[in-house]
N, C-alpha and C. Protein backbone atom coordinates (compact mmCIF):
# COMPACT_ATOMS: atom_id res chain seq x y z
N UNK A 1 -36.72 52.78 -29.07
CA UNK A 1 -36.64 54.22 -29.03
C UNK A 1 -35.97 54.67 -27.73
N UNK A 2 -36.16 54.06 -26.88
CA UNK A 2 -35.36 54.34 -25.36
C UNK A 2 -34.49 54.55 -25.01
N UNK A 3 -34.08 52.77 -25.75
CA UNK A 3 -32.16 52.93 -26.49
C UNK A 3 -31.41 53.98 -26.53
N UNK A 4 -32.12 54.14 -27.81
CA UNK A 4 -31.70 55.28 -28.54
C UNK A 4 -31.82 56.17 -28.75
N UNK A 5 -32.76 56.71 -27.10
CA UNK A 5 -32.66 57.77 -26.92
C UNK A 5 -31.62 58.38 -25.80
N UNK A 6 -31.19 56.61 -25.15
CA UNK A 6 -30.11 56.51 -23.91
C UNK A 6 -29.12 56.98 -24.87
N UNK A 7 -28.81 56.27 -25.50
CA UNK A 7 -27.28 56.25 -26.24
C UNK A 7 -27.10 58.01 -26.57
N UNK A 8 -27.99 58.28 -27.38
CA UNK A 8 -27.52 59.63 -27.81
C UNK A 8 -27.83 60.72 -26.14
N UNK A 9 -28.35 60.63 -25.66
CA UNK A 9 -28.18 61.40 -24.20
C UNK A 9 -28.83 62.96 -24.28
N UNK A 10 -27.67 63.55 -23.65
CA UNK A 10 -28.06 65.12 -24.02
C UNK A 10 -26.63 65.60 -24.35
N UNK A 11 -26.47 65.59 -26.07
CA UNK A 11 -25.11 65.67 -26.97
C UNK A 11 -24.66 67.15 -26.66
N UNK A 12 -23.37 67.56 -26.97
CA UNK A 12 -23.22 69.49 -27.56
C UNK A 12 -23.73 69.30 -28.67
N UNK A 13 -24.40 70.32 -29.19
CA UNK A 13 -25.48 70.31 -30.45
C UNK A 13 -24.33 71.30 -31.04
N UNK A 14 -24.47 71.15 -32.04
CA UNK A 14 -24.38 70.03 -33.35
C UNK A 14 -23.68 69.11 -32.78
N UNK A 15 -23.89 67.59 -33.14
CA UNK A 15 -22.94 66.24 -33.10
C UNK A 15 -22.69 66.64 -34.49
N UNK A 16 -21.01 65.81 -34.37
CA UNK A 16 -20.19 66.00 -35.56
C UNK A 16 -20.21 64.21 -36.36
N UNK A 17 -20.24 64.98 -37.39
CA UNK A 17 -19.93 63.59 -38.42
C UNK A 17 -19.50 62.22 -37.49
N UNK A 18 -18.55 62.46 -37.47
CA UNK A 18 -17.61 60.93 -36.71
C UNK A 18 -18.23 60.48 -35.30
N UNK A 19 -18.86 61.31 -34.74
CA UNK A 19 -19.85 60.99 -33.50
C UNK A 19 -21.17 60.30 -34.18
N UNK A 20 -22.11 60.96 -34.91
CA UNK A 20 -22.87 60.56 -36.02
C UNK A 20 -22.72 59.07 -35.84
N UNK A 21 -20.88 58.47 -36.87
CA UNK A 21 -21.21 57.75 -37.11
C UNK A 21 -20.84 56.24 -35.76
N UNK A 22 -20.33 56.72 -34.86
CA UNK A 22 -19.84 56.29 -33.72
C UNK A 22 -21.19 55.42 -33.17
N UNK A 23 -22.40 56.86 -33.05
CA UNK A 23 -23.32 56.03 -32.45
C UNK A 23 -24.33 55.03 -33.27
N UNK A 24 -24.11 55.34 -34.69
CA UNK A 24 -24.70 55.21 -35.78
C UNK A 24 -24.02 53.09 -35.34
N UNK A 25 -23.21 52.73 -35.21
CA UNK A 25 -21.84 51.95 -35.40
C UNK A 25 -22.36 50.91 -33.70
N UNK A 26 -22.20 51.60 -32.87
CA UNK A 26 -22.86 51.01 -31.43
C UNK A 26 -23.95 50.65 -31.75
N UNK A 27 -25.11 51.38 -32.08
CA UNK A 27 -26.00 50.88 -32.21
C UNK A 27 -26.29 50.04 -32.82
N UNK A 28 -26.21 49.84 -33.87
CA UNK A 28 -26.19 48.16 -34.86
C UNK A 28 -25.20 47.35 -34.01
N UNK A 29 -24.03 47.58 -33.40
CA UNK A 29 -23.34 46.32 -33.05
C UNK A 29 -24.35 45.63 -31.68
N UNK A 30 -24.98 46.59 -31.13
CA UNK A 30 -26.18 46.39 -29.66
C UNK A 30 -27.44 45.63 -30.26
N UNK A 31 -27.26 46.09 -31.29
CA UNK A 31 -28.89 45.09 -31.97
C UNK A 31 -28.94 44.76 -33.35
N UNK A 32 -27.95 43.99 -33.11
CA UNK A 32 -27.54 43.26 -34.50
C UNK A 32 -28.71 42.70 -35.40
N UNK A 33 -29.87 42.57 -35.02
CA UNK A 33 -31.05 41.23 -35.14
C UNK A 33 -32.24 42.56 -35.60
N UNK A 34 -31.75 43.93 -35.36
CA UNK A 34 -33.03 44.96 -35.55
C UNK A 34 -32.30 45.19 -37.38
N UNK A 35 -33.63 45.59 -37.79
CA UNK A 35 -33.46 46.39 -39.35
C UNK A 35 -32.77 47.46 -39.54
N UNK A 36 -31.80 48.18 -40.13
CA UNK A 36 -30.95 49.23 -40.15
C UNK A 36 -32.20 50.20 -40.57
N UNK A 37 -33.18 49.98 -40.90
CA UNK A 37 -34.12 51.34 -40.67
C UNK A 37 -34.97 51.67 -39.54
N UNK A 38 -34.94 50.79 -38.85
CA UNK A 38 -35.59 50.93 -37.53
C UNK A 38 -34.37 51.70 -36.49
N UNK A 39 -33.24 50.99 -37.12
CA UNK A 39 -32.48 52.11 -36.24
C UNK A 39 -31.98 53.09 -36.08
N UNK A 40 -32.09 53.30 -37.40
CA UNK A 40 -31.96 54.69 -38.08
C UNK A 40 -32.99 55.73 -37.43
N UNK A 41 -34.31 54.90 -37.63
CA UNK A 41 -35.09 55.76 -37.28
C UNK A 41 -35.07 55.99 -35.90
N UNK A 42 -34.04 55.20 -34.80
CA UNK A 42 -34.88 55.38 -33.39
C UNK A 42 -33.54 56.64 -32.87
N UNK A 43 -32.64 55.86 -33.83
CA UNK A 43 -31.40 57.44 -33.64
C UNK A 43 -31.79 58.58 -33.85
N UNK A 44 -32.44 58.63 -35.24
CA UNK A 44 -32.79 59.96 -35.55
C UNK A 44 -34.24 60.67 -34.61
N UNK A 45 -34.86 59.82 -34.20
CA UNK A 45 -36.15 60.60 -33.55
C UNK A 45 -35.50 61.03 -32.23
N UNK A 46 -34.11 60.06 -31.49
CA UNK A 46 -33.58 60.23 -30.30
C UNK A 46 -33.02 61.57 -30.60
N UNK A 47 -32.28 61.66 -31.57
CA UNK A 47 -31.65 63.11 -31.92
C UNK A 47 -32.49 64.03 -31.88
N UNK A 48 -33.70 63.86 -32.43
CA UNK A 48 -34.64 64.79 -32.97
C UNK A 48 -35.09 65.43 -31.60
N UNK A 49 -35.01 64.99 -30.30
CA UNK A 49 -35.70 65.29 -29.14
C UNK A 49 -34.63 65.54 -28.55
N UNK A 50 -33.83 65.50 -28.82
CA UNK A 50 -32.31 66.57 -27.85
C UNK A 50 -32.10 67.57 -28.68
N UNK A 51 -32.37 67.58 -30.11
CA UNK A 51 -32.25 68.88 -30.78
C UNK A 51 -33.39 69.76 -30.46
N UNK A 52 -34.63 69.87 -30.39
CA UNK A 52 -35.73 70.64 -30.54
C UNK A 52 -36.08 71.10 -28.82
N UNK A 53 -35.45 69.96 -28.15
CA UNK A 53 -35.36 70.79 -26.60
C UNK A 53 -34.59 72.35 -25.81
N UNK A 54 -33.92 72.23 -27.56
CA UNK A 54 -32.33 73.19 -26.68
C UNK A 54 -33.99 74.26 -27.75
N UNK A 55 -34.28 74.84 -26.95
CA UNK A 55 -35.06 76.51 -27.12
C UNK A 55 -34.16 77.78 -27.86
N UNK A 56 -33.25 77.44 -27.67
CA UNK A 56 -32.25 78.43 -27.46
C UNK A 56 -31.98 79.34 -29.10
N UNK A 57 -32.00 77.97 -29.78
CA UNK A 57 -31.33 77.44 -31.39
C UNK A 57 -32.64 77.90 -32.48
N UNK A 58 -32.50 78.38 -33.13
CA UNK A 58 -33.64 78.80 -34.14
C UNK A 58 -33.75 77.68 -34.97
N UNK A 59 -35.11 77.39 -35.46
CA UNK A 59 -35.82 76.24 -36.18
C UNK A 59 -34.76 76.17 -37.10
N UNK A 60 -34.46 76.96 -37.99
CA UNK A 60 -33.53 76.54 -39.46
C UNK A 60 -32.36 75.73 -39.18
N UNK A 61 -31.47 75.87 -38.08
CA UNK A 61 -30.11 75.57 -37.82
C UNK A 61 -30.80 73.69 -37.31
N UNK A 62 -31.25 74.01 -36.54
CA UNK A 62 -32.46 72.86 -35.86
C UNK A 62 -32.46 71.32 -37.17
N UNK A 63 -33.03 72.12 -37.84
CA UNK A 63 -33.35 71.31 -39.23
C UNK A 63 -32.01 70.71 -40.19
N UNK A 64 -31.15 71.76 -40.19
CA UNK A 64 -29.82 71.49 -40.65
C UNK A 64 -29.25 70.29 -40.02
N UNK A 65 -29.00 70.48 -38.25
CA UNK A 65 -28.69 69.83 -37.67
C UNK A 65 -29.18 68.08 -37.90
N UNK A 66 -30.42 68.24 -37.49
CA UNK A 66 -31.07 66.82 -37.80
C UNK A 66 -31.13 66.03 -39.43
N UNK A 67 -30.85 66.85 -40.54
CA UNK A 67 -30.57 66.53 -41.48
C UNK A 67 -28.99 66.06 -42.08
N UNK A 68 -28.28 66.43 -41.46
CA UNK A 68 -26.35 66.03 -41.24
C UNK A 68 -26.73 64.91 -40.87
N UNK A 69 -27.39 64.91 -39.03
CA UNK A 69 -27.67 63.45 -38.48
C UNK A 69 -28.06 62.36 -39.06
N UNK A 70 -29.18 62.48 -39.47
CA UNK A 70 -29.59 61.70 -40.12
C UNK A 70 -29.15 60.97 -41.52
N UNK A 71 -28.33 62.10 -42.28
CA UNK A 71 -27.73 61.63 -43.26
C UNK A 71 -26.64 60.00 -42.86
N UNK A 72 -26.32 60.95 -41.95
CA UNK A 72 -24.62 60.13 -40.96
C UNK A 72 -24.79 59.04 -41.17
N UNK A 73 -26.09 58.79 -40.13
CA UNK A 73 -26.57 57.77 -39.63
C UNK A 73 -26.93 56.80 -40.55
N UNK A 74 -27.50 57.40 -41.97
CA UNK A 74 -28.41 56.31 -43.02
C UNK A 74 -27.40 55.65 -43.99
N UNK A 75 -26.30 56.41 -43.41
CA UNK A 75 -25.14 56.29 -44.76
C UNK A 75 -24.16 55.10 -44.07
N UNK A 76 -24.18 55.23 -42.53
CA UNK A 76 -23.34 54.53 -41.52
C UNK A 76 -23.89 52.82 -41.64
N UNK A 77 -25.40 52.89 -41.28
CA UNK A 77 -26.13 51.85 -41.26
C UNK A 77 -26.05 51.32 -42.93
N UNK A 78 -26.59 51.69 -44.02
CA UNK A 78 -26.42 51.08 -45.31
C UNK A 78 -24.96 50.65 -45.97
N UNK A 79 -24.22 51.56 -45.05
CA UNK A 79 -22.82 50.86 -45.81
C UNK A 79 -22.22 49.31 -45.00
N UNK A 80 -22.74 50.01 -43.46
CA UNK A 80 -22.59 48.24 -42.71
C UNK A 80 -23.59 47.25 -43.65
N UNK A 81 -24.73 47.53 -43.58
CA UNK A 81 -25.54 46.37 -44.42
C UNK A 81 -24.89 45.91 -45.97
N UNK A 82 -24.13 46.92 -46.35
CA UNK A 82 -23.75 46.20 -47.74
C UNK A 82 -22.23 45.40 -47.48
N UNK A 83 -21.44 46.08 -46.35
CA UNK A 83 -20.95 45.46 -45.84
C UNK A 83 -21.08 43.73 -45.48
N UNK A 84 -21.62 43.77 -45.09
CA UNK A 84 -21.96 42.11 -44.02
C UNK A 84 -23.08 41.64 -45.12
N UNK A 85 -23.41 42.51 -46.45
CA UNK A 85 -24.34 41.35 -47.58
C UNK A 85 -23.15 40.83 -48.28
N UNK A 86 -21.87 41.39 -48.27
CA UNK A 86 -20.96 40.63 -49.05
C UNK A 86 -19.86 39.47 -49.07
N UNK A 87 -20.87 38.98 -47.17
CA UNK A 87 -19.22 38.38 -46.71
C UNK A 87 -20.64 36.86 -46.82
C-alpha cells in the first residue's frame, strides 16, 4: 500500500486514462511476483486517498473520479495477465 501510495503521489485530479494506465503498467512491472488484484487494489486505495483529500471537489465528481481509476487500472492489470497467460 505504501508503494502505491508513493507511485501515485499527489496527482492533478482527475488522472487521465493513459496515466491510469502508465501507473497501472509500473506497477506490475515493480512487482511482478504480487497478484494483479492486490495491485489493483493498492492503486486504487492509493488513489482513493489523494482523491478524498482535495476538500475542495464535491463527493459525486470524487466517486466518478475513482471509478475511471479504477476501471483503468483493472482493465490495465487483466489484459497484462491474459497477456503473459498466453505466451
Amino acid at each position: 500500500m505504501a508503494k502505491a501510495s508513493a507511485l501515485v503521489g499527489k496527482p492533478s485530479l482527475p488522472i487521465p486514462g493513459d496515466s491510469a494506465y502508465e501507473l497501472a503498467t509500473t506497477f506490475l512491472t515493480r512487482h511482478p511476483r504480487a497478484a494483479p488484484a492486490n495491485l489493483a487494489n493498492a492503486l486504487i486505495t492509493g488513489y482513493c486517498s489523494a482523491v478524498t483529500a482535495n476538500a475542495s471537489v464535491e463527493p459525486a465528481p470524487q466517486r466518478g473520479w475513482l471509478q475511471d481509476f479504477g476501471s483503468q487500472v483493472i482493465q490495465t492489470l487483466q489484459a497484462s495477465t491474459l497477456a503473459s497467460n498466453k505466451r
